[in-house]
Protein backbone atom coordinates (compact mmCIF):
# COMPACT_ATOMS: atom_id res chain seq x y z
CA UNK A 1 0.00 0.00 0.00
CA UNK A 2 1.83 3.29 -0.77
CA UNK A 3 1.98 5.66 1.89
CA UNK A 4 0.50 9.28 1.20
CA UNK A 5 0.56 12.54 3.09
CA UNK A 6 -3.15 12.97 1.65
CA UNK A 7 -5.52 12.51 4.90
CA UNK A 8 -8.55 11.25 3.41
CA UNK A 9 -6.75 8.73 0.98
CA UNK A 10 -4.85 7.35 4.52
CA UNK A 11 -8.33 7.33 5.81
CA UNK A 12 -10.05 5.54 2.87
CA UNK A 13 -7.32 2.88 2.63
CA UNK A 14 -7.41 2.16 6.72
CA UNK A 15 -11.47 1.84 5.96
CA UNK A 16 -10.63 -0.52 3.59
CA UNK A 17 -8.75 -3.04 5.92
CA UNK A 18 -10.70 -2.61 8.78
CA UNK A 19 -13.01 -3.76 6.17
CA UNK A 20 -11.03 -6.75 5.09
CA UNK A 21 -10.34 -7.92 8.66
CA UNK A 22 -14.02 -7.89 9.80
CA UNK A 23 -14.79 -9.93 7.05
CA UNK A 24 -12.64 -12.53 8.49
CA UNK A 25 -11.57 -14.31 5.14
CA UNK A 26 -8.03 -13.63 5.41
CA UNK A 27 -5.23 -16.12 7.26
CA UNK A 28 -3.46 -14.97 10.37
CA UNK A 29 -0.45 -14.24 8.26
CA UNK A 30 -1.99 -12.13 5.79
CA UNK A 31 -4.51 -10.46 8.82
CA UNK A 32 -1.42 -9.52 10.65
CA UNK A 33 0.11 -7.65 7.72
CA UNK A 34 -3.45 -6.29 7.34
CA UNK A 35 -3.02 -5.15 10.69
CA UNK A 36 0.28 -3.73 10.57
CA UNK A 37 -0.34 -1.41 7.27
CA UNK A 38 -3.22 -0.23 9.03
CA UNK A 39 -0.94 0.66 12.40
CA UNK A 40 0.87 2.43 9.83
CA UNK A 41 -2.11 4.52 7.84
CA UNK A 42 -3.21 5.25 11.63
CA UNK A 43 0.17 6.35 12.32
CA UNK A 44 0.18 8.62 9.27
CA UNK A 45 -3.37 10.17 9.99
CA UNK A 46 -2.03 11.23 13.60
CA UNK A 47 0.89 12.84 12.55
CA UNK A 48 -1.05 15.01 9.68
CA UNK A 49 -3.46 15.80 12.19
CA UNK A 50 -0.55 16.93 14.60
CA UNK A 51 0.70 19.33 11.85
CA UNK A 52 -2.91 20.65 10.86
CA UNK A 53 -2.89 21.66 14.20
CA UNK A 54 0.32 23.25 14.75
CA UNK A 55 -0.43 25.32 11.97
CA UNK A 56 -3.84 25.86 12.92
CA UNK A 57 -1.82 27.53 16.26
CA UNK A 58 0.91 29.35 14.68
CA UNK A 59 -2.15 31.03 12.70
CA UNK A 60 -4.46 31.94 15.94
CA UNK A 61 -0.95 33.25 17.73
CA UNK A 62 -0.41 35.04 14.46
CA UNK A 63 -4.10 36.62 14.48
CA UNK A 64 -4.05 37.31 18.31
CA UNK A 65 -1.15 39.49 17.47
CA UNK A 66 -2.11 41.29 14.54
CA UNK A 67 -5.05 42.04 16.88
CA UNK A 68 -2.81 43.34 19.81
CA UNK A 69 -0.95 45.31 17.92
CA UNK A 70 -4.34 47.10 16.04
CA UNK A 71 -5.54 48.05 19.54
């Protein structure tokens, strides 16, 4: 599975083996490497969250300022 830093394709593939595992048609070999890629998708999605919202920060600090220094 290729790793993006696109949120909603990480999203769609980790609903897509979630979907695979609860079907339960896979062997424990291939439901474990299910389960890792889908550690790593989760992984992924964290860490662009993380960064939305250090930039979603930086841009409130930013506007608090702007404000301040209006006043």
């Amino acid at each position: 599975m290729s790793k993006t830093n696109n949120f909603e394709e990480n999203m769609q593939g980790l609903e897509t083996i979630v979907q695979e595992l609860e079907k339960g048609d896979l062997n424990l070999e291939d439901s474990i490497k299910k389960f890792e890629e889908g550690i790593e998708l989760s992984k992924k999605c964290n860490e662009i969250l993380e960064d939305a919202e250090k930039k979603i920060t930086i841009l409130i600090k930013k506007e608090d300022k702007i404000e301040e220094e209006n006043m």
